[in-house]
PDB file of N, CA and C in Angstrom:
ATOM      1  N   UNK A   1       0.826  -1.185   0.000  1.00  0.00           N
ATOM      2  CA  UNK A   1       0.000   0.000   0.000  1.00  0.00           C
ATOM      3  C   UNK A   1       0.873   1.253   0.000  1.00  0.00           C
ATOM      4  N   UNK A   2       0.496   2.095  -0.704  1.00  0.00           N
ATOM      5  CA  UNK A   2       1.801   3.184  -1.210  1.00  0.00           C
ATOM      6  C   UNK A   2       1.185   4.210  -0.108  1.00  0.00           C
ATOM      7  N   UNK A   3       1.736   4.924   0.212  1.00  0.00           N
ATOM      8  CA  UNK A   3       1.240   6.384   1.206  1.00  0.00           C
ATOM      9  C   UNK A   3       1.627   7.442   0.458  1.00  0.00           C
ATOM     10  N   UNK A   4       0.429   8.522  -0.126  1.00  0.00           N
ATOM     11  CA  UNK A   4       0.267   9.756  -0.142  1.00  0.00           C
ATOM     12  C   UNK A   4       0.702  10.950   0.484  1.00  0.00           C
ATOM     13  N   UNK A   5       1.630  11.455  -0.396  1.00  0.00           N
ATOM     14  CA  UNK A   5       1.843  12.481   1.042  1.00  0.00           C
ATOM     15  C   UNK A   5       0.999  14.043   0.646  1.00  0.00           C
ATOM     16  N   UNK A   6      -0.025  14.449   0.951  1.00  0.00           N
ATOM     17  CA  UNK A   6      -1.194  15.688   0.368  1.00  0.00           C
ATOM     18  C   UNK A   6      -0.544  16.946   1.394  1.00  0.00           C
ATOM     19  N   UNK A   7       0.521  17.068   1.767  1.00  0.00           N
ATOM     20  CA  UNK A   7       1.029  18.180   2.349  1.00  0.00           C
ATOM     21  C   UNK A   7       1.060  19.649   1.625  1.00  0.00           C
ATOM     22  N   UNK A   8       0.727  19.567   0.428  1.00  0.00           N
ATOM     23  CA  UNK A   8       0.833  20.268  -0.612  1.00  0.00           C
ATOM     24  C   UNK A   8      -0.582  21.170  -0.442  1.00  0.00           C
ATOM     25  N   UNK A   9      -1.429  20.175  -0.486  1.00  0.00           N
ATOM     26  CA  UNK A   9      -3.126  20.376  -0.504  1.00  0.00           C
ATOM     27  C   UNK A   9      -3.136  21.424   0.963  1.00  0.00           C
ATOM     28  N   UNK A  10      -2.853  20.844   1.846  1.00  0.00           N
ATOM     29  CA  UNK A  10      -2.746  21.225   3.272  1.00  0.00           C
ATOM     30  C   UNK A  10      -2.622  22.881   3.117  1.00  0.00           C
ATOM     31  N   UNK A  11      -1.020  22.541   2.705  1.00  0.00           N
ATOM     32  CA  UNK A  11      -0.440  24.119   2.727  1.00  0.00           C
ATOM     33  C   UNK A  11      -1.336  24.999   1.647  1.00  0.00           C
ATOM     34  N   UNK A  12      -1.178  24.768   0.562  1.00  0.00           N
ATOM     35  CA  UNK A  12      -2.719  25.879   0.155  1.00  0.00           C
ATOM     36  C   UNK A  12      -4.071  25.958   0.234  1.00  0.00           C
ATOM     37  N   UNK A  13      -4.067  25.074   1.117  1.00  0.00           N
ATOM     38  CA  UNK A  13      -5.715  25.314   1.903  1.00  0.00           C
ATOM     39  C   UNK A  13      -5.776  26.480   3.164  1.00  0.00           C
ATOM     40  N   UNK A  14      -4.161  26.603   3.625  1.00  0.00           N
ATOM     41  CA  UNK A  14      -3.890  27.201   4.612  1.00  0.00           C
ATOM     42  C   UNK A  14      -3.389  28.659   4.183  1.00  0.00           C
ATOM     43  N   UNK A  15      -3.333  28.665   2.753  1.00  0.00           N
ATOM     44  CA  UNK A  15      -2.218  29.611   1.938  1.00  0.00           C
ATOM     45  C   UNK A  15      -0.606  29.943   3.168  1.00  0.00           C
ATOM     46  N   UNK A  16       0.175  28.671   2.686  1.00  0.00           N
ATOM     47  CA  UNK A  16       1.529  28.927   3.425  1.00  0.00           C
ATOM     48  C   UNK A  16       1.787  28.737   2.147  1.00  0.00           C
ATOM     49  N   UNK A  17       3.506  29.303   2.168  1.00  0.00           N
ATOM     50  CA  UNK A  17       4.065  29.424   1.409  1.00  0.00           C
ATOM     51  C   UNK A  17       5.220  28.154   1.848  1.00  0.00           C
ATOM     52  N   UNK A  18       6.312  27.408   0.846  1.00  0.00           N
ATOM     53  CA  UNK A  18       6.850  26.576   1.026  1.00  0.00           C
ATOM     54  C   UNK A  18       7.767  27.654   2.110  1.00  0.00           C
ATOM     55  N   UNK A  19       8.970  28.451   1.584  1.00  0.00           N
ATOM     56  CA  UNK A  19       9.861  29.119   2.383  1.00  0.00           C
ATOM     57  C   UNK A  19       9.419  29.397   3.676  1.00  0.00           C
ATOM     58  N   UNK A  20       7.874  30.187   3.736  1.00  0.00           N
ATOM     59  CA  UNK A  20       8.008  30.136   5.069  1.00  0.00           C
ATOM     60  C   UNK A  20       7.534  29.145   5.933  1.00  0.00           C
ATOM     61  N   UNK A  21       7.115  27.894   5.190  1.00  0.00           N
ATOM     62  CA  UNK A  21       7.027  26.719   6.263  1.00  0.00           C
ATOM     63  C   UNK A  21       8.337  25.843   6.662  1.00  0.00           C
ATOM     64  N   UNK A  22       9.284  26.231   5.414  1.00  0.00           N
ATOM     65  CA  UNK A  22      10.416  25.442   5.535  1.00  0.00           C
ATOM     66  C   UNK A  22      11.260  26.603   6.754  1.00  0.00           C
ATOM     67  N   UNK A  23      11.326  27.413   6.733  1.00  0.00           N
ATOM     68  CA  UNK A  23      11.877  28.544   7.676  1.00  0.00           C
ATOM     69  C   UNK A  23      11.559  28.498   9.374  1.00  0.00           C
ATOM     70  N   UNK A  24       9.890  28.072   9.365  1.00  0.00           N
ATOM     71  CA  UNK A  24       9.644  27.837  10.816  1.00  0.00           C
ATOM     72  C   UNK A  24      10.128  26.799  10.903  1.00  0.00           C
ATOM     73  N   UNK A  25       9.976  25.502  10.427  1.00  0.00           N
ATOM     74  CA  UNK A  25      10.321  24.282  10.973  1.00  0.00           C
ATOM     75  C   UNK A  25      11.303  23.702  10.822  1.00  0.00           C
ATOM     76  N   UNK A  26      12.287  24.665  10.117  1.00  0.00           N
ATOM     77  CA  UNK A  26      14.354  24.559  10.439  1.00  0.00           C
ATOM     78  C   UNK A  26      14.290  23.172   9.637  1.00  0.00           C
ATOM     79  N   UNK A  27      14.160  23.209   8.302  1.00  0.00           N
ATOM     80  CA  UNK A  27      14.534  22.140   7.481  1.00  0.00           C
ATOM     81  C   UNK A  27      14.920  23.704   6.214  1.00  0.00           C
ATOM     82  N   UNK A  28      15.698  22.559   5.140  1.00  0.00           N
ATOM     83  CA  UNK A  28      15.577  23.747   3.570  1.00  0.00           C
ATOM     84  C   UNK A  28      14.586  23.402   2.556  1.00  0.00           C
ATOM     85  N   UNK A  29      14.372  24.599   2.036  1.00  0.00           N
ATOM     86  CA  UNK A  29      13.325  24.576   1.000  1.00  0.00           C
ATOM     87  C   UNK A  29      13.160  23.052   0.070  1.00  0.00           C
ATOM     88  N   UNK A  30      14.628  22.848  -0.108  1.00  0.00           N
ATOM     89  CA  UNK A  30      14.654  21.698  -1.472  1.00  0.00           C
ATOM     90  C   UNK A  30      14.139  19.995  -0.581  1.00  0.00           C
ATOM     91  N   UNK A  31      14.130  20.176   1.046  1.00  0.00           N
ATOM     92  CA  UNK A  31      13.848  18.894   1.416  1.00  0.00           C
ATOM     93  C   UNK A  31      12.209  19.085   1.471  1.00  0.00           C
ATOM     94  N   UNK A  32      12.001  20.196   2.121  1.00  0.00           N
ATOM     95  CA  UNK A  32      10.460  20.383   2.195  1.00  0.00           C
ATOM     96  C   UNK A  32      10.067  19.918   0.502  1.00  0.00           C
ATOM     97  N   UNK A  33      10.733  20.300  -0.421  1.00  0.00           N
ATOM     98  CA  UNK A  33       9.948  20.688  -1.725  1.00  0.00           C
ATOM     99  C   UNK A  33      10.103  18.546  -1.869  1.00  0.00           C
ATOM    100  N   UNK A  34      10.892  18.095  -1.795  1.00  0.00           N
ATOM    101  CA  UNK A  34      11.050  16.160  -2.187  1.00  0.00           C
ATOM    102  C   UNK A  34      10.003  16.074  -1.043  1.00  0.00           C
ATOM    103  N   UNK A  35       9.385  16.520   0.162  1.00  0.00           N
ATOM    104  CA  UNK A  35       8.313  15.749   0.982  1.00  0.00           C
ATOM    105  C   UNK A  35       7.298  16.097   0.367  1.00  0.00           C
ATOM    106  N   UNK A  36       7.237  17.023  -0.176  1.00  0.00           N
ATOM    107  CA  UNK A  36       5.792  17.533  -0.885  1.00  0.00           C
ATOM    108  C   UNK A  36       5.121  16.584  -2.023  1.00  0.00           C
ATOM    109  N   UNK A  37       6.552  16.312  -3.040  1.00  0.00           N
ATOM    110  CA  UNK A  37       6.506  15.924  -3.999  1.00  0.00           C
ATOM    111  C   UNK A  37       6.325  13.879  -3.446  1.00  0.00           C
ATOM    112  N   UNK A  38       6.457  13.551  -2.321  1.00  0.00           N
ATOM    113  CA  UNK A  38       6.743  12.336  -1.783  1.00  0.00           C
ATOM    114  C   UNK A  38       7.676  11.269  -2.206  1.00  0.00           C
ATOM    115  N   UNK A  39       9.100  11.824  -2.407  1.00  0.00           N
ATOM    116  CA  UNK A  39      10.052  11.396  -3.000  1.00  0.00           C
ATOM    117  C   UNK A  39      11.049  11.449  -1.485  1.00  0.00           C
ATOM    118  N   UNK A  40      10.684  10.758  -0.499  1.00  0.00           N
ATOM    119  CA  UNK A  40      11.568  10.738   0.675  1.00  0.00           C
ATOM    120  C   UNK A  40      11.287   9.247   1.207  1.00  0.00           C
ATOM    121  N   UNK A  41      11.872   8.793   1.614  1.00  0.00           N
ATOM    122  CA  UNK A  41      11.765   7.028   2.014  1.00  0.00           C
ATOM    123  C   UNK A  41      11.078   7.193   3.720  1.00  0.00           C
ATOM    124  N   UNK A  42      11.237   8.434   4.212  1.00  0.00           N
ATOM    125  CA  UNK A  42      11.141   8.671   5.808  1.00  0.00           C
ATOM    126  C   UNK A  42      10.823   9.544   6.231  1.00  0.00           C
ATOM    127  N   UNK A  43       9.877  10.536   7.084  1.00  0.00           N
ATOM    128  CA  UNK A  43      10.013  11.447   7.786  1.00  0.00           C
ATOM    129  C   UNK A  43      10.231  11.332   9.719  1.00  0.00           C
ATOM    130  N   UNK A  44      11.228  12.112  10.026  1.00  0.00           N
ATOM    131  CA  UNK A  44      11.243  12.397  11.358  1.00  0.00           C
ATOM    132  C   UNK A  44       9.986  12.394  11.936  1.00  0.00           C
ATOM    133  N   UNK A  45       9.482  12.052  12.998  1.00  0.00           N
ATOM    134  CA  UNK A  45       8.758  12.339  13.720  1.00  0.00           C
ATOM    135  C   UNK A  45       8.913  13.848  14.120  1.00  0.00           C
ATOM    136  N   UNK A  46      10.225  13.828  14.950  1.00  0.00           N
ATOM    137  CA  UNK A  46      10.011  15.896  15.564  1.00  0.00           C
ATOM    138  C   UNK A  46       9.519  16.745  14.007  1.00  0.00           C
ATOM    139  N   UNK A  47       9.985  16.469  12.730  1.00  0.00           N
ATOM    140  CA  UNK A  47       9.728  17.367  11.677  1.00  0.00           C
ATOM    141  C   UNK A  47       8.233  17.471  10.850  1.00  0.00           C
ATOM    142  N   UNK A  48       7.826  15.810  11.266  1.00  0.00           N
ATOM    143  CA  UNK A  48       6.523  15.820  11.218  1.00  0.00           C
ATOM    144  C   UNK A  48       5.627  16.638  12.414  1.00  0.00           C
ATOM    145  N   UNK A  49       6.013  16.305  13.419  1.00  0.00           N
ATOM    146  CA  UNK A  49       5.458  17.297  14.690  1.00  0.00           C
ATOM    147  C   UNK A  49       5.122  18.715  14.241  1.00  0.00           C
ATOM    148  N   UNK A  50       6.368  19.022  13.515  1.00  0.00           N
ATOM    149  CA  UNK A  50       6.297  20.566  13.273  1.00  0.00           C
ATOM    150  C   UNK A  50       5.790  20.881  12.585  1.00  0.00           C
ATOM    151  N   UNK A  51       5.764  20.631  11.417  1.00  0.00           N
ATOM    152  CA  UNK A  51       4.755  20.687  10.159  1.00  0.00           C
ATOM    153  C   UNK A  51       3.518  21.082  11.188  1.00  0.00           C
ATOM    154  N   UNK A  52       2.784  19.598  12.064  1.00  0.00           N
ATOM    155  CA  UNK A  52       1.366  19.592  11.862  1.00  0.00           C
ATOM    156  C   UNK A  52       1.258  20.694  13.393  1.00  0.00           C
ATOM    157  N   UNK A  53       2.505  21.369  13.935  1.00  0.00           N
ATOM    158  CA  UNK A  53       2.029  22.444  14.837  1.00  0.00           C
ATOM    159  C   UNK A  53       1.611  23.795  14.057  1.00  0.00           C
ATOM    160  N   UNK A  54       2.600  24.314  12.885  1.00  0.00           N
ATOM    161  CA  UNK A  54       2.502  25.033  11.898  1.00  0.00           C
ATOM    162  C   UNK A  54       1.679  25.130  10.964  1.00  0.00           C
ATOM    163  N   UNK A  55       1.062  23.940  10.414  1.00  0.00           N
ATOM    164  CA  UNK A  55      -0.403  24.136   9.792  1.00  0.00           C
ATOM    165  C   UNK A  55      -1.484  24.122  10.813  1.00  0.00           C
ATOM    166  N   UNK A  56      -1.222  23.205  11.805  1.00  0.00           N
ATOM    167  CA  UNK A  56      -2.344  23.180  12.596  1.00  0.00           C
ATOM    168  C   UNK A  56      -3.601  21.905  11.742  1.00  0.00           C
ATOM    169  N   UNK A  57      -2.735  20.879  11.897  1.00  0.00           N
ATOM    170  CA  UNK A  57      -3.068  19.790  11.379  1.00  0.00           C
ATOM    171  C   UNK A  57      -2.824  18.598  11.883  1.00  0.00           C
ATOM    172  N   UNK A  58      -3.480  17.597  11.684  1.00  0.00           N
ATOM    173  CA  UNK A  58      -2.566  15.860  12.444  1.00  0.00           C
ATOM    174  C   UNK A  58      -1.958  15.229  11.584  1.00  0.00           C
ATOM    175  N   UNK A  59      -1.381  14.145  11.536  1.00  0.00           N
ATOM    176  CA  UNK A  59      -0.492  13.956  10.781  1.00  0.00           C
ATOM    177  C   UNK A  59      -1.391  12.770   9.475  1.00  0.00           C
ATOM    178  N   UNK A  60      -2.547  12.463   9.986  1.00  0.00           N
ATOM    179  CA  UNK A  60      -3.501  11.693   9.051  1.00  0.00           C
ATOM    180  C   UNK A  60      -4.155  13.401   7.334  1.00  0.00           C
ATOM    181  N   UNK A  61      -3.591  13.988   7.767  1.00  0.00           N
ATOM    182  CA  UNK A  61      -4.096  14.994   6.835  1.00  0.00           C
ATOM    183  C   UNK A  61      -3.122  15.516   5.975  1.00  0.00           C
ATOM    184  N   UNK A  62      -1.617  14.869   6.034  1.00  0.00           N
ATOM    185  CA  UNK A  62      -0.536  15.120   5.243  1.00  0.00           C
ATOM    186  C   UNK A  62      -0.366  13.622   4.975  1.00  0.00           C
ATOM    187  N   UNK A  63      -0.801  12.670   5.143  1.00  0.00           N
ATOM    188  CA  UNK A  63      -0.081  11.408   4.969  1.00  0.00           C
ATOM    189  C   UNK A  63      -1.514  10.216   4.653  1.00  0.00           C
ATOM    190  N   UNK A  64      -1.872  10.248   3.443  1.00  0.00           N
ATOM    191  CA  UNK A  64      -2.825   8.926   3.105  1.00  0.00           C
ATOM    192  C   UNK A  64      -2.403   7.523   2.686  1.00  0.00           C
ATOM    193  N   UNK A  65      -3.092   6.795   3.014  1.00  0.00           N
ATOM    194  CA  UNK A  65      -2.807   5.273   1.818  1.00  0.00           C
ATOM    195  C   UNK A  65      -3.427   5.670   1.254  1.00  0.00           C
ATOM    196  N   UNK A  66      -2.701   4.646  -0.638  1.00  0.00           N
ATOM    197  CA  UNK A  66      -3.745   4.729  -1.296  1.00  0.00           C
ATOM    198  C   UNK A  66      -3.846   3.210  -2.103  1.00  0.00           C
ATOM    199  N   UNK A  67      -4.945   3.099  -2.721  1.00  0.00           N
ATOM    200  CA  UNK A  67      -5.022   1.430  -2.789  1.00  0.00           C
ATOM    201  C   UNK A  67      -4.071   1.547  -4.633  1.00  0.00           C
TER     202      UNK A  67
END
């Protein structure tokens, strides 16, 4: 089962911008931009934390299965 990563959807539902989400949550633009795109084998837990303190989201709303 492959997992979705809709972090993308998130952030312009929220209108954030990549820089300044990558800026609060002390990662760089180009890693934020491969999680978006879901080209990462892993995310941190603390970086996931941050994300979903900064959107103000859980982590089921950046991260789906899909069949």
């Amino acid at each position: 089962m492959p997992i979705t990563v809709t972090l993308d959807r998130v952030m312009a539902a929220r209108k954030v911008k990549s820089k300044d989400l990558a800026a609060a949550i002390g990662i760089t633009e180009a890693n934020l931009s491969l999680l978006k795109q879901g080209k990462v084998k892993g995310i941190r837990f603390e970086t996931l934390e941050a994300i979903c303190r900064h959107l103000d989201c859980a982590p089921g709303d950046l991260l789906q299965i899909t069949d």
